[in-house]
Every structure is written in structure tokens, then in C-alpha cells.
N, C-alpha and C. Protein backbone atom coordinates (compact mmCIF):
# COMPACT_ATOMS: atom_id res chain seq x y z
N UNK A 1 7.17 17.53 -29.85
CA UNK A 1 7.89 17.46 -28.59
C UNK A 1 6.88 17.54 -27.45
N UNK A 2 7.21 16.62 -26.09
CA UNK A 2 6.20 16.67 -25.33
C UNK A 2 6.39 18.34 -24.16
N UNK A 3 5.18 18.52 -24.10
CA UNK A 3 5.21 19.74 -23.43
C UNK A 3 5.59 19.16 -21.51
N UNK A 4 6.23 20.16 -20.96
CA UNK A 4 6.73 19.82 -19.68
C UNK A 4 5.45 19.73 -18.81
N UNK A 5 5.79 19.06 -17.72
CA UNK A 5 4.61 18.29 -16.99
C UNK A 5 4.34 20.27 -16.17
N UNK A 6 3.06 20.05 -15.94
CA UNK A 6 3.30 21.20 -14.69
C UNK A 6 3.24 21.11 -13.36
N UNK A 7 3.35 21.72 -12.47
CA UNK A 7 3.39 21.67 -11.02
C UNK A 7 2.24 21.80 -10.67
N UNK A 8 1.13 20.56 -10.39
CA UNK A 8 -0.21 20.77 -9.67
C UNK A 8 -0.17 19.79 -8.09
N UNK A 9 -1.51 20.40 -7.63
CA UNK A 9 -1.60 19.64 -6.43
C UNK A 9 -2.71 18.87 -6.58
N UNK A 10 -2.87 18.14 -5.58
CA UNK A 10 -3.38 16.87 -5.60
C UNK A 10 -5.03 17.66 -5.96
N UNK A 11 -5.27 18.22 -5.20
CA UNK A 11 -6.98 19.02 -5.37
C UNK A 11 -7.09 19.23 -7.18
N UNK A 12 -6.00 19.86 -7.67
CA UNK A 12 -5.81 20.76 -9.16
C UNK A 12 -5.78 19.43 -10.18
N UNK A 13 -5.45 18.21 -9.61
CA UNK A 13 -5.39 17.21 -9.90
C UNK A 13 -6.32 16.32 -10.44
N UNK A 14 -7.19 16.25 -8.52
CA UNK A 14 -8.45 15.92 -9.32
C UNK A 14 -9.79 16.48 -9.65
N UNK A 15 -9.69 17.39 -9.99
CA UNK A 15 -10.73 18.16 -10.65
C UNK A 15 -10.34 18.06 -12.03
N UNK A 16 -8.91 18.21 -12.62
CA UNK A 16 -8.65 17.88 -13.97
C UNK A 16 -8.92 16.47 -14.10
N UNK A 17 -8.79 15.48 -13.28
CA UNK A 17 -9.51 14.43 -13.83
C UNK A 17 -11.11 13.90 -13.89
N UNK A 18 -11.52 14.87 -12.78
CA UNK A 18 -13.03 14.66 -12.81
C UNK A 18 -13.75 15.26 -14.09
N UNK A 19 -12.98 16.37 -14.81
CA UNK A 19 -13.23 16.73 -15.86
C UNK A 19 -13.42 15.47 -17.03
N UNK A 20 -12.21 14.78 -16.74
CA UNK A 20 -11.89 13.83 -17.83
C UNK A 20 -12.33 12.84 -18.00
N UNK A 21 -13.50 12.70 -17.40
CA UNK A 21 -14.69 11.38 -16.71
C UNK A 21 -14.22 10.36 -15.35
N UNK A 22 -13.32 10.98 -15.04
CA UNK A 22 -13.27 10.20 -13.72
C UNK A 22 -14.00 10.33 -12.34
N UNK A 23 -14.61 9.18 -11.85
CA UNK A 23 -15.32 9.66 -10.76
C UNK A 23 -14.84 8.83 -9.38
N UNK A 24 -14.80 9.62 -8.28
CA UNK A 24 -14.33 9.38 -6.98
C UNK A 24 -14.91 8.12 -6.51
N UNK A 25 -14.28 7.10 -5.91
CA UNK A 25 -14.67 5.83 -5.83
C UNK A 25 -15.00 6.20 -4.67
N UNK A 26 -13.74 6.22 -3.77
CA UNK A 26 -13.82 6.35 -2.39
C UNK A 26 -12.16 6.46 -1.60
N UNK A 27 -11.95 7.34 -0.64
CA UNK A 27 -10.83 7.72 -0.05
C UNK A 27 -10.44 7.27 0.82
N UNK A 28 -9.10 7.00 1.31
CA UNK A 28 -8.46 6.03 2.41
C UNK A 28 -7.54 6.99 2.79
N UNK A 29 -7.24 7.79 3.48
CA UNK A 29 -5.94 8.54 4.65
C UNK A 29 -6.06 9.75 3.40
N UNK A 30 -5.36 9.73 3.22
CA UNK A 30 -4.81 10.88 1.81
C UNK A 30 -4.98 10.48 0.49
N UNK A 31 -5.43 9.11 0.51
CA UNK A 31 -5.49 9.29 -1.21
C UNK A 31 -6.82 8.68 -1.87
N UNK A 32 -7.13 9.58 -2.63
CA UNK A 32 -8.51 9.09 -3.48
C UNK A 32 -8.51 8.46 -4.55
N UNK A 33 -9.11 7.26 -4.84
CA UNK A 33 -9.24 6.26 -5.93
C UNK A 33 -10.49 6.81 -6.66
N UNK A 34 -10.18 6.80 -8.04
CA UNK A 34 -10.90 7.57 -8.77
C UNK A 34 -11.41 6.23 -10.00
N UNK A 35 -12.37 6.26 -11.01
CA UNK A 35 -12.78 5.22 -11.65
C UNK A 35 -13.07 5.94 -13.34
N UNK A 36 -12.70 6.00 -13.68
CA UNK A 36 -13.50 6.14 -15.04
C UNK A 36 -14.50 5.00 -15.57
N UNK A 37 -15.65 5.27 -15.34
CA UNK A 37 -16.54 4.24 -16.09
C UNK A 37 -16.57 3.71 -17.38
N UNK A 38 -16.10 4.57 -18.33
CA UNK A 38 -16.34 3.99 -19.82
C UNK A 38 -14.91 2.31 -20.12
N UNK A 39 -13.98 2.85 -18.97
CA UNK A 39 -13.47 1.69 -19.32
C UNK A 39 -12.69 1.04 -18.28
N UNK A 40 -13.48 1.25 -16.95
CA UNK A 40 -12.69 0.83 -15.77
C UNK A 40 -11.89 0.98 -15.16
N UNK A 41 -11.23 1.85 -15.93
CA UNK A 41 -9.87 2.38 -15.69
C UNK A 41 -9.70 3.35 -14.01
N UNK A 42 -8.70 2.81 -13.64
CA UNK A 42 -8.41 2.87 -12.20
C UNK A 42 -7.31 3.99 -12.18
N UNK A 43 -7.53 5.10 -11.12
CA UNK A 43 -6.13 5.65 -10.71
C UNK A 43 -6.23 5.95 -8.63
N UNK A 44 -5.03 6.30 -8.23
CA UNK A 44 -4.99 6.62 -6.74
C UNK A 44 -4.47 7.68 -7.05
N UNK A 45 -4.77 8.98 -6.40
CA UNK A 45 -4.27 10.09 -6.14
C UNK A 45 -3.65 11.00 -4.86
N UNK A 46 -2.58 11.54 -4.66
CA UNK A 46 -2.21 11.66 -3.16
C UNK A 46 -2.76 13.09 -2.99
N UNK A 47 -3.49 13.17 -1.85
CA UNK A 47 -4.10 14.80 -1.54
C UNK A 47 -3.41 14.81 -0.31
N UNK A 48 -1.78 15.76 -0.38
CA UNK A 48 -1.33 16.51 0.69
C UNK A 48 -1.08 18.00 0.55
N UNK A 49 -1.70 18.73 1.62
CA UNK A 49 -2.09 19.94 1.57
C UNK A 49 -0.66 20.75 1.45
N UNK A 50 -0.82 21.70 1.00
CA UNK A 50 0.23 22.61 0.84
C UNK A 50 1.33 21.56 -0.26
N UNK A 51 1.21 20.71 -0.71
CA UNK A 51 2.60 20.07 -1.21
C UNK A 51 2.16 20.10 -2.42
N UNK A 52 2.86 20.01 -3.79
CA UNK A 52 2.90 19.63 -5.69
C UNK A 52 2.94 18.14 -5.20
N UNK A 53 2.65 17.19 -6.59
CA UNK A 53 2.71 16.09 -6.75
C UNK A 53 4.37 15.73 -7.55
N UNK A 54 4.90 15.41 -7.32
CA UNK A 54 6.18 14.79 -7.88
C UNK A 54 5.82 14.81 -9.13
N UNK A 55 6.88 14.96 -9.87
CA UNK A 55 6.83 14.68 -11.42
C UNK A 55 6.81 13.25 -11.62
N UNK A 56 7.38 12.57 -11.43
CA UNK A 56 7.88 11.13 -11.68
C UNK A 56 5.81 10.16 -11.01
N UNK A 57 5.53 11.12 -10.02
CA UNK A 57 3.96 10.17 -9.93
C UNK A 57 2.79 10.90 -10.29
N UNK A 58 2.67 12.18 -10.93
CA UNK A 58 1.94 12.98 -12.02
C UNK A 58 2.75 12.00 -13.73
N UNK A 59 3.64 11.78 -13.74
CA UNK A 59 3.71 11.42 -15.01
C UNK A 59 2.86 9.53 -14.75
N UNK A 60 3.36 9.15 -13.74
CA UNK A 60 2.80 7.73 -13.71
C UNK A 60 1.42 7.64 -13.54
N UNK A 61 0.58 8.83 -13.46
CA UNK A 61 -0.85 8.76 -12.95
C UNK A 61 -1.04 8.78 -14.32
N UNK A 62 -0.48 9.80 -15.27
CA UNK A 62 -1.24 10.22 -16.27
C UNK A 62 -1.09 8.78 -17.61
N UNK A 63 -0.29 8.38 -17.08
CA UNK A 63 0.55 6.84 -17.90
C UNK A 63 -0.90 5.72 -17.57
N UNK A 64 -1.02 5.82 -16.50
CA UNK A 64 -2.19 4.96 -15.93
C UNK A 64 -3.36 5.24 -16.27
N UNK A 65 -3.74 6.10 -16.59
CA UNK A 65 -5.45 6.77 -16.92
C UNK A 65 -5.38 6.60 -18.61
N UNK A 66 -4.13 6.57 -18.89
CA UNK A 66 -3.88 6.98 -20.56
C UNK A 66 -4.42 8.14 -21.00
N UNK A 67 -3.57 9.35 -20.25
CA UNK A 67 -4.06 10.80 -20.58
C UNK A 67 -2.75 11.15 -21.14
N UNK A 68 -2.40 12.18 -21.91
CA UNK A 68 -1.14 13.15 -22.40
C UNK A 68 -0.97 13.89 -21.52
N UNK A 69 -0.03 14.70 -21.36
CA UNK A 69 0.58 16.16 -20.64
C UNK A 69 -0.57 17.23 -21.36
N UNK A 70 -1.21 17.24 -22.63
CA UNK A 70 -1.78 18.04 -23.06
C UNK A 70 -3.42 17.68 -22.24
N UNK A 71 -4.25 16.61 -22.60
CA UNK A 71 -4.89 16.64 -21.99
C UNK A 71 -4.91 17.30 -20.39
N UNK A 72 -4.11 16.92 -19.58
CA UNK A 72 -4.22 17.42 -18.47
C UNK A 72 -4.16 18.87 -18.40
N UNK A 73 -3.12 19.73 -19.31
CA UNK A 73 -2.92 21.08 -19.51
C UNK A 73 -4.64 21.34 -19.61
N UNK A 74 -5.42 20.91 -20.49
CA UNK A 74 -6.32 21.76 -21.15
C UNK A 74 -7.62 21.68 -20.07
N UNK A 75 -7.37 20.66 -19.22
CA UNK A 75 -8.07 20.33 -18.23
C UNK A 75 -8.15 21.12 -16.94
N UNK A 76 -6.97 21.60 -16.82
CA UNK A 76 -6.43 22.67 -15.50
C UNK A 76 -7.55 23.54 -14.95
């Protein structure tokens, strides 16, 4: 069974993905485009202060990078 998404913010966000080999391309208003090199793989991330990321675009980020709910857990 998949484990429930958790409530992070955009910062908690990407540091769990910088963990995960993603590296900061470059930022436009609020959101940072991030790259994983080994396979090009693209994500945008929204950094608004004080706010969680929606479930519905934490699940579509993690859909896009091709990460699990677990990966990201262990990443936190």
C-alpha cells in the first residue's frame, strides 16, 4: 500500500531532491527548475514562503522525476 504523501514546503522539497541528484538549473519568480543529469530529467518547483505544496502537485512532481512517496520520505 502506498504510504500517504506528506506535507512539505517548497525549501523541504528541494533539498529532498537535491539529495536525489537533482541540480538547480535556474529560477524565475517563485519557481526553481531543477535537472537531474544522469537522465535529463526535468522538474519546476513552487517556493512560497510560509505555504505546503498541494498534494495533487507534490504527487505530479514526484510522477515527473519518477520518484515514490518512499523515496521522498527517506530523503526528508
Amino acid at each position: 500500500m502506498p504510504r500517504k504523501l506528506p506535507q512539505v514546503s517548497g525549501d523541504e522539497l528541494l533539498r529532498a531532491l537535491k539529495r536525489l541528484g537533482f541540480v538547480e538549473q535556474r529560477q524565475r519568480g517563485s519557481h526553481v527548475h531543477l535537472k537531474r543529469l544522469s537522465d535529463n530529467r526535468r522538474l519546476t518547483v513552487p517556493i512560497h514562503k510560509g505555504k505546503t505544496i498541494p498534494p495533487g502537485t507534490l504527487r505530479a512532481i514526484l510522477r515527473d522525476g519518477e520518484l515514490s512517496v518512499e523515496d521522498l520520505i527517506a530523503n526528508l
